[in-house]
Protein backbone atom coordinates (compact mmCIF):
# COMPACT_ATOMS: atom_id res chain seq x y z
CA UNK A 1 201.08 254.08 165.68
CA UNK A 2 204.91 253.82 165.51
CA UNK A 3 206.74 254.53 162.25
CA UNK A 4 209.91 252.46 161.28
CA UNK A 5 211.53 252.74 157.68
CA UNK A 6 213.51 250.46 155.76
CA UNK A 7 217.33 251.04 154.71
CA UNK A 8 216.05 252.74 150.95
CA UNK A 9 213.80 255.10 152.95
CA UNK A 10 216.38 255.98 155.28
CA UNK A 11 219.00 256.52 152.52
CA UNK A 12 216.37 258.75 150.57
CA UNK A 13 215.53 260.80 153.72
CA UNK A 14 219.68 261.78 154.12
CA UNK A 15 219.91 262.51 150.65
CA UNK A 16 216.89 264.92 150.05
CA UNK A 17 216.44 268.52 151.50
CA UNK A 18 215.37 269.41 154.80
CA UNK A 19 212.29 271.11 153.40
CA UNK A 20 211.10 267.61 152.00
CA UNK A 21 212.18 265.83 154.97
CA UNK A 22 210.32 267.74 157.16
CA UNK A 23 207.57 268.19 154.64
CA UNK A 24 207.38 264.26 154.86
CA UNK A 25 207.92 263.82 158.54
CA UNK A 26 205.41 265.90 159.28
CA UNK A 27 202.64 264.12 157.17
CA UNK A 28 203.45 260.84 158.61
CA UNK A 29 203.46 261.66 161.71
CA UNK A 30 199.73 262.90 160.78
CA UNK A 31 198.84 259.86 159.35
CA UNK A 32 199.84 257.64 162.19
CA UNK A 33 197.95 259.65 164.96
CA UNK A 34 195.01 258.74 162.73
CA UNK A 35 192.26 256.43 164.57
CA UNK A 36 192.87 254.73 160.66
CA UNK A 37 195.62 255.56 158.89
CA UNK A 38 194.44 253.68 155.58
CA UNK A 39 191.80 256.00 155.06
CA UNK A 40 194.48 258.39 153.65
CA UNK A 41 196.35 255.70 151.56
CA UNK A 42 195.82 253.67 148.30
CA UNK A 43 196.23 250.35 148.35
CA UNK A 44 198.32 248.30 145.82
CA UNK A 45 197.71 245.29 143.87
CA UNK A 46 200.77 243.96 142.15
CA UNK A 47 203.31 244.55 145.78
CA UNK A 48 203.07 242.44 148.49
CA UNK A 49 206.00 243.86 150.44
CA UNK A 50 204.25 247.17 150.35
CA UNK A 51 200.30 246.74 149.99
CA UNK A 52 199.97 250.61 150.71
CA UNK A 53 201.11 253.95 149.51
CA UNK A 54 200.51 257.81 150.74
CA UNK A 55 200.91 260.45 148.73
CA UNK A 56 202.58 263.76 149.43
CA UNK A 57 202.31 266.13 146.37
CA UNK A 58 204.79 264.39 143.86
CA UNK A 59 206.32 261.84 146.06
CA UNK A 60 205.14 258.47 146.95
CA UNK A 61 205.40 256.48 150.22
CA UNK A 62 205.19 252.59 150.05
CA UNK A 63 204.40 251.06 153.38
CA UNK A 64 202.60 248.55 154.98
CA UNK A 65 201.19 248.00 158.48
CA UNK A 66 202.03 245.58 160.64
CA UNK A 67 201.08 244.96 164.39
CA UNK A 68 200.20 248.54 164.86
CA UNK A 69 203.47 250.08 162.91
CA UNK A 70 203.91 251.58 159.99
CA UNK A 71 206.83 250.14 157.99
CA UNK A 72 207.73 252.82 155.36
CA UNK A 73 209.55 250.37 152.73
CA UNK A 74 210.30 252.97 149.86
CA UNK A 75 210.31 256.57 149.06
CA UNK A 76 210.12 258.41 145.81
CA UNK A 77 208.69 260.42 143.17
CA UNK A 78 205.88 259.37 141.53
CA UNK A 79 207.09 258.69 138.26
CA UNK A 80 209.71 256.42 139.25
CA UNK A 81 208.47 254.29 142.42
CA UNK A 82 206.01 251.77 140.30
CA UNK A 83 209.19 250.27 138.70
C-alpha cells in the first residue's frame, strides 16, 4: 500500500523532530507492507473523514483507506487529536 498525507500531517511532520519523524515513518511504512493494515488500527465512530487511527506510543495517526492507499489525514498527541 501507498501512503499519502494531508496538508495538517505534512505541516506536523516539518515541525516535529527527526527522531519522531522517523520514529513515525518507520511504523507506517510497517503498517502498509501489512497483508491488512487494519489489524493494527482502531477504528472510529464519531469521524467519517478518518474512520481509522494507529497508535505510536503517545501520538495518534488518523487515516483512512482508500483504493489501496493510506490517506494519513491528521497527526497528534493523544490528548489533543479527539477534539
Amino acid at each position: 500500500m501507498n501512503i499519502v498525507f494531508s496538508t495538517q500531517a505534512e505541516n506536523f511532520l516539518k515541525k516535529c523532530s527527526v527522531d519522531l519523524r522517523k520514529r513515525i515513518f518507520k511504523k507506517l511504512e510497517f503498517y502498509a507492507s501489512a497483508p491488512n493494515p487494519l489489524e493494527f488500527a482502531e477504528h472510529l465512530t464519531k469521524d467519517a473523514e478518518a474512520p481509522y487511527r494507529f497508535r505510536i506510543g503517545n501520538w495518534r495517526i488518523k487515516f483512512s483507506i482508500e483504493n489501496s492507499v493510506i490517506a494519513v489525514k491528521q497527526i497528534g498527541p493523544r490528548d489533543k487529536i479527539y477534539n
